[in-house]
Protein backbone atom coordinates (compact mmCIF):
# COMPACT_ATOMS: atom_id res chain seq x y z
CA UNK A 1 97.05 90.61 132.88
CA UNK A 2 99.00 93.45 132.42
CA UNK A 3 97.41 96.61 134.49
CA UNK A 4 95.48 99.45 132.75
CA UNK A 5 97.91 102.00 133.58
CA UNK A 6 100.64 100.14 132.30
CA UNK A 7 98.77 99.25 128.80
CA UNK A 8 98.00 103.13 128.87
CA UNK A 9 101.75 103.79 128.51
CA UNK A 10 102.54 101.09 126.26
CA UNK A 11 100.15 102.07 123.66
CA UNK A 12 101.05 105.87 124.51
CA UNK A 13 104.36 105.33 123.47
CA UNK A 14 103.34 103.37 120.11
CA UNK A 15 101.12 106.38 119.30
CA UNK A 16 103.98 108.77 119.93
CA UNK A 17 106.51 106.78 117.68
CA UNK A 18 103.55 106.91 114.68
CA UNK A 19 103.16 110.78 115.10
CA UNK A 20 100.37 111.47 117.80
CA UNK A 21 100.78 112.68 120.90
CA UNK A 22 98.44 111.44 123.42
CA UNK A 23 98.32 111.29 126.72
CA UNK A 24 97.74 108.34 128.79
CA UNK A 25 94.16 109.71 130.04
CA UNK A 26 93.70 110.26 125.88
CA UNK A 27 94.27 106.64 125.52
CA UNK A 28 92.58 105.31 128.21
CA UNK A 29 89.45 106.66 126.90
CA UNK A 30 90.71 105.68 123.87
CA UNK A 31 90.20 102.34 124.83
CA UNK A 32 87.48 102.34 127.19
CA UNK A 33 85.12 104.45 125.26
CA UNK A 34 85.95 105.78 121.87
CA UNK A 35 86.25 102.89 120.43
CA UNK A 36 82.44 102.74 120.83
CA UNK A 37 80.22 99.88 121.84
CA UNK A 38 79.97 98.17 118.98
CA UNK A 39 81.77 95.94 116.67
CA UNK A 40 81.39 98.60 113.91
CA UNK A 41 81.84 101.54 115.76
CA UNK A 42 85.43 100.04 116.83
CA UNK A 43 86.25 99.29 113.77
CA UNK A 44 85.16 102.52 111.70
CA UNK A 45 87.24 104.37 114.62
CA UNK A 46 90.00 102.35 114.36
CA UNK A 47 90.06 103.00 110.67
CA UNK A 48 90.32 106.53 111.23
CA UNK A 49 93.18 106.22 113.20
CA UNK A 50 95.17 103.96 110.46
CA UNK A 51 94.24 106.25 107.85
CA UNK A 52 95.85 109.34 109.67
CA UNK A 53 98.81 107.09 110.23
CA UNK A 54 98.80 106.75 106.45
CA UNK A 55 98.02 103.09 106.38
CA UNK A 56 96.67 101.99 102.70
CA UNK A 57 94.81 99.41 103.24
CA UNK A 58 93.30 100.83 106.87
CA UNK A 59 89.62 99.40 106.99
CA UNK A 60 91.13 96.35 105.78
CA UNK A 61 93.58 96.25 108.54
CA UNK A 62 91.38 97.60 111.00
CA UNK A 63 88.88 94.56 110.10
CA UNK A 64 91.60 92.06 110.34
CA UNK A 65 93.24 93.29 113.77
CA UNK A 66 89.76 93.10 115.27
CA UNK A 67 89.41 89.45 114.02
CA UNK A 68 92.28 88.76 115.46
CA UNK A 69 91.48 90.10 118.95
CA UNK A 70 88.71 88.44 119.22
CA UNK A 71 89.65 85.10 117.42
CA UNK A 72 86.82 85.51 115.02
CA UNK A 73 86.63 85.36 111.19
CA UNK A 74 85.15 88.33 108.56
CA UNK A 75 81.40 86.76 108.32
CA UNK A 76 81.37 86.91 111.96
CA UNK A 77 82.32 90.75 112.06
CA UNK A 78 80.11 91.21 109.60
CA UNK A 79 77.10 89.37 111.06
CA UNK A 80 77.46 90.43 114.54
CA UNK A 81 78.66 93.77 113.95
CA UNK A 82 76.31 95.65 116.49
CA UNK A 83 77.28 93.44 119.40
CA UNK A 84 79.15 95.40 122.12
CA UNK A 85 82.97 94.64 122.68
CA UNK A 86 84.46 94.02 126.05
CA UNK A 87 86.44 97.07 127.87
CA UNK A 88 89.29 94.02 128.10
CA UNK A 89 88.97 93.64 123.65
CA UNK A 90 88.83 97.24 123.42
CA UNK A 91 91.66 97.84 124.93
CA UNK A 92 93.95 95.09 123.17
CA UNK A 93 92.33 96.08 120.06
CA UNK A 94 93.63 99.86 120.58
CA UNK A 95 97.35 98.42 121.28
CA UNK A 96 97.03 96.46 118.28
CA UNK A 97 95.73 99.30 115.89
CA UNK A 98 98.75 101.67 117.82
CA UNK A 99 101.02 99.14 116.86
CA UNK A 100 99.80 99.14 113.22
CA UNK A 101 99.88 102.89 113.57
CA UNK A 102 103.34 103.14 114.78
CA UNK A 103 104.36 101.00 111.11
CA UNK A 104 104.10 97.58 112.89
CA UNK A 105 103.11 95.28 110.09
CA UNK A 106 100.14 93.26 110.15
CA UNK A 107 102.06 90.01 110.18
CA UNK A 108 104.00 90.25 112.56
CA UNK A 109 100.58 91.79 114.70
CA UNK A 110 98.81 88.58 113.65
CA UNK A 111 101.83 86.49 114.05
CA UNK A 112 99.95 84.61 110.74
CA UNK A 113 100.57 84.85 106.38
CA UNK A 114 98.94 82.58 104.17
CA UNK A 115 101.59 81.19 101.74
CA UNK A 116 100.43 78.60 99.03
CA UNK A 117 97.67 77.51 100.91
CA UNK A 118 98.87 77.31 103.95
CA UNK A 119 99.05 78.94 107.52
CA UNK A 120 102.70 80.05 108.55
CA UNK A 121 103.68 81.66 111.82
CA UNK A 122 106.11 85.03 111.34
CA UNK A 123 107.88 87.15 114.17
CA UNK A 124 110.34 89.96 113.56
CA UNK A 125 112.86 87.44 113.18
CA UNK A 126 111.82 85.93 109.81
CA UNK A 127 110.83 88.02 106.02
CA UNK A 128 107.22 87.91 105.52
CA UNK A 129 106.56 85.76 102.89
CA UNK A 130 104.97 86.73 99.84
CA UNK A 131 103.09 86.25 97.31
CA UNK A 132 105.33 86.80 94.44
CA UNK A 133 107.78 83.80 96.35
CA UNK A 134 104.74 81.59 95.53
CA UNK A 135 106.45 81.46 91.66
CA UNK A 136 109.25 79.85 92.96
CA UNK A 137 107.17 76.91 94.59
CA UNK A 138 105.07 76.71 91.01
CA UNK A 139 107.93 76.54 88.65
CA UNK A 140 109.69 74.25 91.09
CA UNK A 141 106.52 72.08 91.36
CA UNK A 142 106.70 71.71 87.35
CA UNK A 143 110.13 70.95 87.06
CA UNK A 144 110.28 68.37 89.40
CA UNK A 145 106.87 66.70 87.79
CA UNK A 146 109.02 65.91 84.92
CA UNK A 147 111.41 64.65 86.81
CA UNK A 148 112.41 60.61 87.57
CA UNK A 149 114.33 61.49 90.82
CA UNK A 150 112.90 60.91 94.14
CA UNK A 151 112.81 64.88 95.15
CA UNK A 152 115.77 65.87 97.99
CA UNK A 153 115.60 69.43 98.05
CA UNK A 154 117.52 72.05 99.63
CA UNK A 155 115.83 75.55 100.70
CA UNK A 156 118.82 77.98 101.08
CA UNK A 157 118.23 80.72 103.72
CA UNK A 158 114.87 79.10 104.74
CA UNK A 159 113.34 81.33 107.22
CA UNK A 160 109.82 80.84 107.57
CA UNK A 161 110.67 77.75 105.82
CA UNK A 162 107.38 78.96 103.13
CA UNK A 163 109.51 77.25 100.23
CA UNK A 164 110.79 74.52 101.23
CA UNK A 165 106.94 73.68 103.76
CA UNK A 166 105.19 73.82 100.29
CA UNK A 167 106.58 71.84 98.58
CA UNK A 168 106.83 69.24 101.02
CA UNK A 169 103.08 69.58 101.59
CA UNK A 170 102.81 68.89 97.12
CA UNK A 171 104.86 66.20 97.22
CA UNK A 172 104.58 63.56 99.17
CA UNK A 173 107.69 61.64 98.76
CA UNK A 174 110.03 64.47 98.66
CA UNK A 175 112.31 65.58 101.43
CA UNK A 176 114.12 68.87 102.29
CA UNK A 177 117.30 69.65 104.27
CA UNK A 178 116.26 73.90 105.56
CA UNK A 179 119.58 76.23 105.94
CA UNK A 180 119.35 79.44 107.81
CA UNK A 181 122.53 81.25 109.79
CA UNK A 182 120.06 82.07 112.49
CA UNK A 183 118.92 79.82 115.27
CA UNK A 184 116.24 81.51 116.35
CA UNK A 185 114.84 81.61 112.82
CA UNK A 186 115.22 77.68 112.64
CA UNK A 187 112.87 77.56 115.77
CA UNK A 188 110.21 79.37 113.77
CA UNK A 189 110.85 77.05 110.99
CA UNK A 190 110.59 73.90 113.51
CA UNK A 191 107.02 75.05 114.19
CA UNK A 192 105.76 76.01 110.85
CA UNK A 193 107.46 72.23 109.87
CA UNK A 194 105.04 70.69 112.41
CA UNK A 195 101.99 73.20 111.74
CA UNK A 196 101.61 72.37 108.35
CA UNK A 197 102.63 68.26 108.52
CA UNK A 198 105.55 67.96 107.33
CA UNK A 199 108.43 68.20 110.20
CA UNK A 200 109.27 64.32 109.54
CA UNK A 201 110.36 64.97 106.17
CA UNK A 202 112.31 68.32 107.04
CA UNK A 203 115.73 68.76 108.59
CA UNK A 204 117.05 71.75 109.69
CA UNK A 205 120.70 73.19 109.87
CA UNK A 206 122.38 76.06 111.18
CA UNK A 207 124.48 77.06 108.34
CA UNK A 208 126.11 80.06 106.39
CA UNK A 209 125.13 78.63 103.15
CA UNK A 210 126.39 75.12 102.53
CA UNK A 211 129.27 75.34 104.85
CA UNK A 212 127.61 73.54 107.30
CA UNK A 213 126.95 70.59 105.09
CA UNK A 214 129.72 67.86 105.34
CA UNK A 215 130.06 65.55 103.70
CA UNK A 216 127.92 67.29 100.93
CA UNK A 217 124.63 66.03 100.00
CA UNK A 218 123.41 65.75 96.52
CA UNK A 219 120.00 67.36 96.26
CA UNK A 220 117.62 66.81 92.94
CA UNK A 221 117.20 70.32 93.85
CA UNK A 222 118.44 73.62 95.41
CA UNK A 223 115.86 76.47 95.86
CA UNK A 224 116.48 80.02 97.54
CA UNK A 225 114.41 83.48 98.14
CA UNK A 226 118.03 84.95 99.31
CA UNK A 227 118.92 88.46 100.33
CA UNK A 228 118.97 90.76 97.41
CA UNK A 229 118.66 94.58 98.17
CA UNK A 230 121.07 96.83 97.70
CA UNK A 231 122.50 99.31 100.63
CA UNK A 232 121.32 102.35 99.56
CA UNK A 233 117.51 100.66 98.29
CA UNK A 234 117.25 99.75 101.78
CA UNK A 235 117.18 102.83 102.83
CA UNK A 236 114.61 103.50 100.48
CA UNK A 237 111.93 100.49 101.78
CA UNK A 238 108.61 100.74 103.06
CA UNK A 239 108.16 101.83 106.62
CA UNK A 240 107.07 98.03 107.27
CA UNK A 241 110.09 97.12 105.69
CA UNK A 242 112.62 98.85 106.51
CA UNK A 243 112.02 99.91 110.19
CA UNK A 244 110.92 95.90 110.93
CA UNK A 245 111.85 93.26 108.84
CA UNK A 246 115.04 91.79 109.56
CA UNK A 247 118.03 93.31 107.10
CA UNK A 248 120.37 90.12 107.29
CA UNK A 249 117.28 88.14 105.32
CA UNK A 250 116.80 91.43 103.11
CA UNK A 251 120.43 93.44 102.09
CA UNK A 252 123.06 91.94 100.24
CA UNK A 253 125.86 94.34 99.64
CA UNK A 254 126.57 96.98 98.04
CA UNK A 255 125.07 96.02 94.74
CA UNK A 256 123.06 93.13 96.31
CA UNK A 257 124.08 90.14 94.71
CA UNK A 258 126.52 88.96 97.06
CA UNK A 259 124.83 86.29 98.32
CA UNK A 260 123.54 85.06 94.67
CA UNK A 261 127.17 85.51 93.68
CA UNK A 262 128.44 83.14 96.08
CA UNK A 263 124.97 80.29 95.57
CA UNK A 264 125.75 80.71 91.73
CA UNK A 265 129.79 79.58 92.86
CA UNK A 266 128.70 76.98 95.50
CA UNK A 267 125.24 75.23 94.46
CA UNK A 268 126.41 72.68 91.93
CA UNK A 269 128.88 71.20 93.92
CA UNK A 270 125.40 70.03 95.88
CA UNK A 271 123.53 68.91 93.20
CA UNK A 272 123.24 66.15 90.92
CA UNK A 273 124.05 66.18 87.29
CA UNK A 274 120.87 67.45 85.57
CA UNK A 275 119.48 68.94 88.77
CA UNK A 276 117.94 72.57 89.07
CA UNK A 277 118.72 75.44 90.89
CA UNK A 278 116.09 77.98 91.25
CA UNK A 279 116.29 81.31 93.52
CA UNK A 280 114.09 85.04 93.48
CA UNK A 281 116.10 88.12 92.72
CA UNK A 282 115.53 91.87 92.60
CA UNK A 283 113.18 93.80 89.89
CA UNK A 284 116.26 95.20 88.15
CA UNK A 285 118.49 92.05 88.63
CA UNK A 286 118.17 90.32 85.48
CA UNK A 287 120.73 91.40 83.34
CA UNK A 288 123.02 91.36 86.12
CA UNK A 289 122.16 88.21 86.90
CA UNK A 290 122.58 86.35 83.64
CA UNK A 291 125.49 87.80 83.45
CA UNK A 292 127.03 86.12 86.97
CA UNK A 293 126.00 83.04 85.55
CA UNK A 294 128.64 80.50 84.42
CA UNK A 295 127.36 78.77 81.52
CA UNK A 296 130.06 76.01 81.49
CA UNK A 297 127.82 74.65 84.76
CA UNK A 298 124.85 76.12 84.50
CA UNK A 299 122.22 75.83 81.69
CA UNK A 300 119.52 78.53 81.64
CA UNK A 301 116.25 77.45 81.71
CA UNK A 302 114.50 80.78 81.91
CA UNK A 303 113.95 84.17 83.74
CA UNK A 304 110.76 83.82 84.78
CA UNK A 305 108.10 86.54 85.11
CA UNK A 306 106.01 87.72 88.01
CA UNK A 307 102.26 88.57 87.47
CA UNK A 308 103.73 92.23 87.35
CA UNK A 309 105.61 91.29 84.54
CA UNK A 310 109.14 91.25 86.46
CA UNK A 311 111.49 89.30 85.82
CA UNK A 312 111.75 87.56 89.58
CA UNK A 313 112.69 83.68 89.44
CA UNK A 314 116.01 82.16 87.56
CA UNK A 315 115.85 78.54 86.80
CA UNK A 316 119.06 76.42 86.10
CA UNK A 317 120.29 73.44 85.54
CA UNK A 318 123.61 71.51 86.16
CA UNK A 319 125.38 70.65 83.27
């Protein structure tokens, strides 16, 4: 276990980086004491402290972070929440809410998002998924109900694998080939495969794209959540985003369509005749979008809307 002194710098530092200037004797009592006896008290405190930071959501994340440090659910905060915490949970707790502080997001605190349903492990080398992604999975789930083929699928630029993982976990006879340039992201994917069941129905490749893919496959189906943001919007991000989340799975040139540019070129070489190609794209993509799109190979099934009302999902079909 890593000694107090040490975990006094550590969170010191965390602290600093988020705007506060402690000092180690600060933090210690921090940790020892002012994050008060109780279950409560430690999280009304920490609260405090993630509200200063200008965290939205702070109670919320306070709650959560606690949960997680002491591997215990909401009804048990709730239910138990005059029972005295540990000096050993207090202070992890306060290097988790410094972390959170400093801009750290939740996720990749937790090391958990929920995705469809299921349980997914993130680090800082894989997007977060979210929720609006989970339209890609539903209007890929409807196509393919109408559909004869046996599902192969193809997630492009899988990270987390969240796609590709859910819709393995809907349908039962389908299987998925994962691409991701990164192999360090493939070894996240590898684990989220086995977490959620379906790792003997999911290969993985280390690929730019397809060029890894010889002789090329046919899928029934090419899906993608690819890069999208422009330069200068990147700049522009979210704290969370911008400062954490890894920019090879977020930017995309200088107008950010270089990667859907090159997927709308490539993907029907790798799919059969009649299959779909589906993949997310930027709130103010659209138009520039449809007008990539070669309509001599692809047939546009629709621009579909997010519960925002954005358009965020392009279906297609091989002609």
């Amino acid at each position: 276990m890593r000694a107090p002194a040490k975990r006094s710098e550590a969170i010191c530092a965390l602290l600093t980086a988020a705007g506060f200037h402690w000092s180690q004797l600060q933090v210690s009592r921090y940790a020892a004491t002012n994050m008060g006896p109780s279950i409560e008290q430690a999280i009304l405190k920490a609260t405090h402290t993630l509200r200063e930071a200008g965290i939205d959501a702070a109670r919320q994340d306070a709650a959560l972070l606690l949960g997680h440090t002491l591997g215990r659910d909401r009804t048990f905060l709730i239910t138990r929440s005059q029972e005295p915490l540990s000096e050993e949970v207090g202070t992890t707790f306060a290097e988790f809410v410094a972390r959170r502080a400093a801009g750290e997001p939740l996720q990749y605190i937790t090391g958990h998002q929920a995705f469809f349903n299921l349980d997914f492990e993130v680090t800082r080398d894989v997007l977060i998924p979210r929720p609006e992604t989970e339209l890609l999975v539903e209007v890929a789930l409807s196509l393919l109900s109408t559909n004869d083929l046996t599902p192969f699928l193809c997630d492009v630029g899988t990270g987390s694998g969240c796609i590709a993982i859910s819709l393995l976990h809907e349908i039962k006879n389908a299987t998925a080939i994962g691409i991701d340039v990164s192999p360090a992201v493939l070894r996240i994917t590898t684990r989220n495969a086995e977490r959620n069941a379906v790792s003997d129905r999911f290969q993985l490749v280390a690929s730019d794209c397809f060029a890894a893919l010889k002789p090329a496959p046919t899928f029934s189906m090419i899906v993608s959540n690819p890069p999208y943001v422009t330069e200068t919007a990147l700049l522009e991000l979210q704290r969370e985003v911008r400062e954490y989340e890894p920019h090879l799975a977020l930017a995309a040139g200088p107008d950010g369509l270089s990667i859907i540019r090159r997927l709308l070129r490539e993907a029907s070489d790798y799919l059969v005749d009649g299959g779909h190609f589906l993949f997310e794209m930027g709130f103010d993509q659209h138009e520039a979008v449809r007008t990539l799109i070669d309509k001599r190979v692809w047939e546009v099934l629709d621009f579909h809307r997010d519960l925002q009302g954005i358009h965020r999902i392009v279906s297609l079909r091989k002609r």
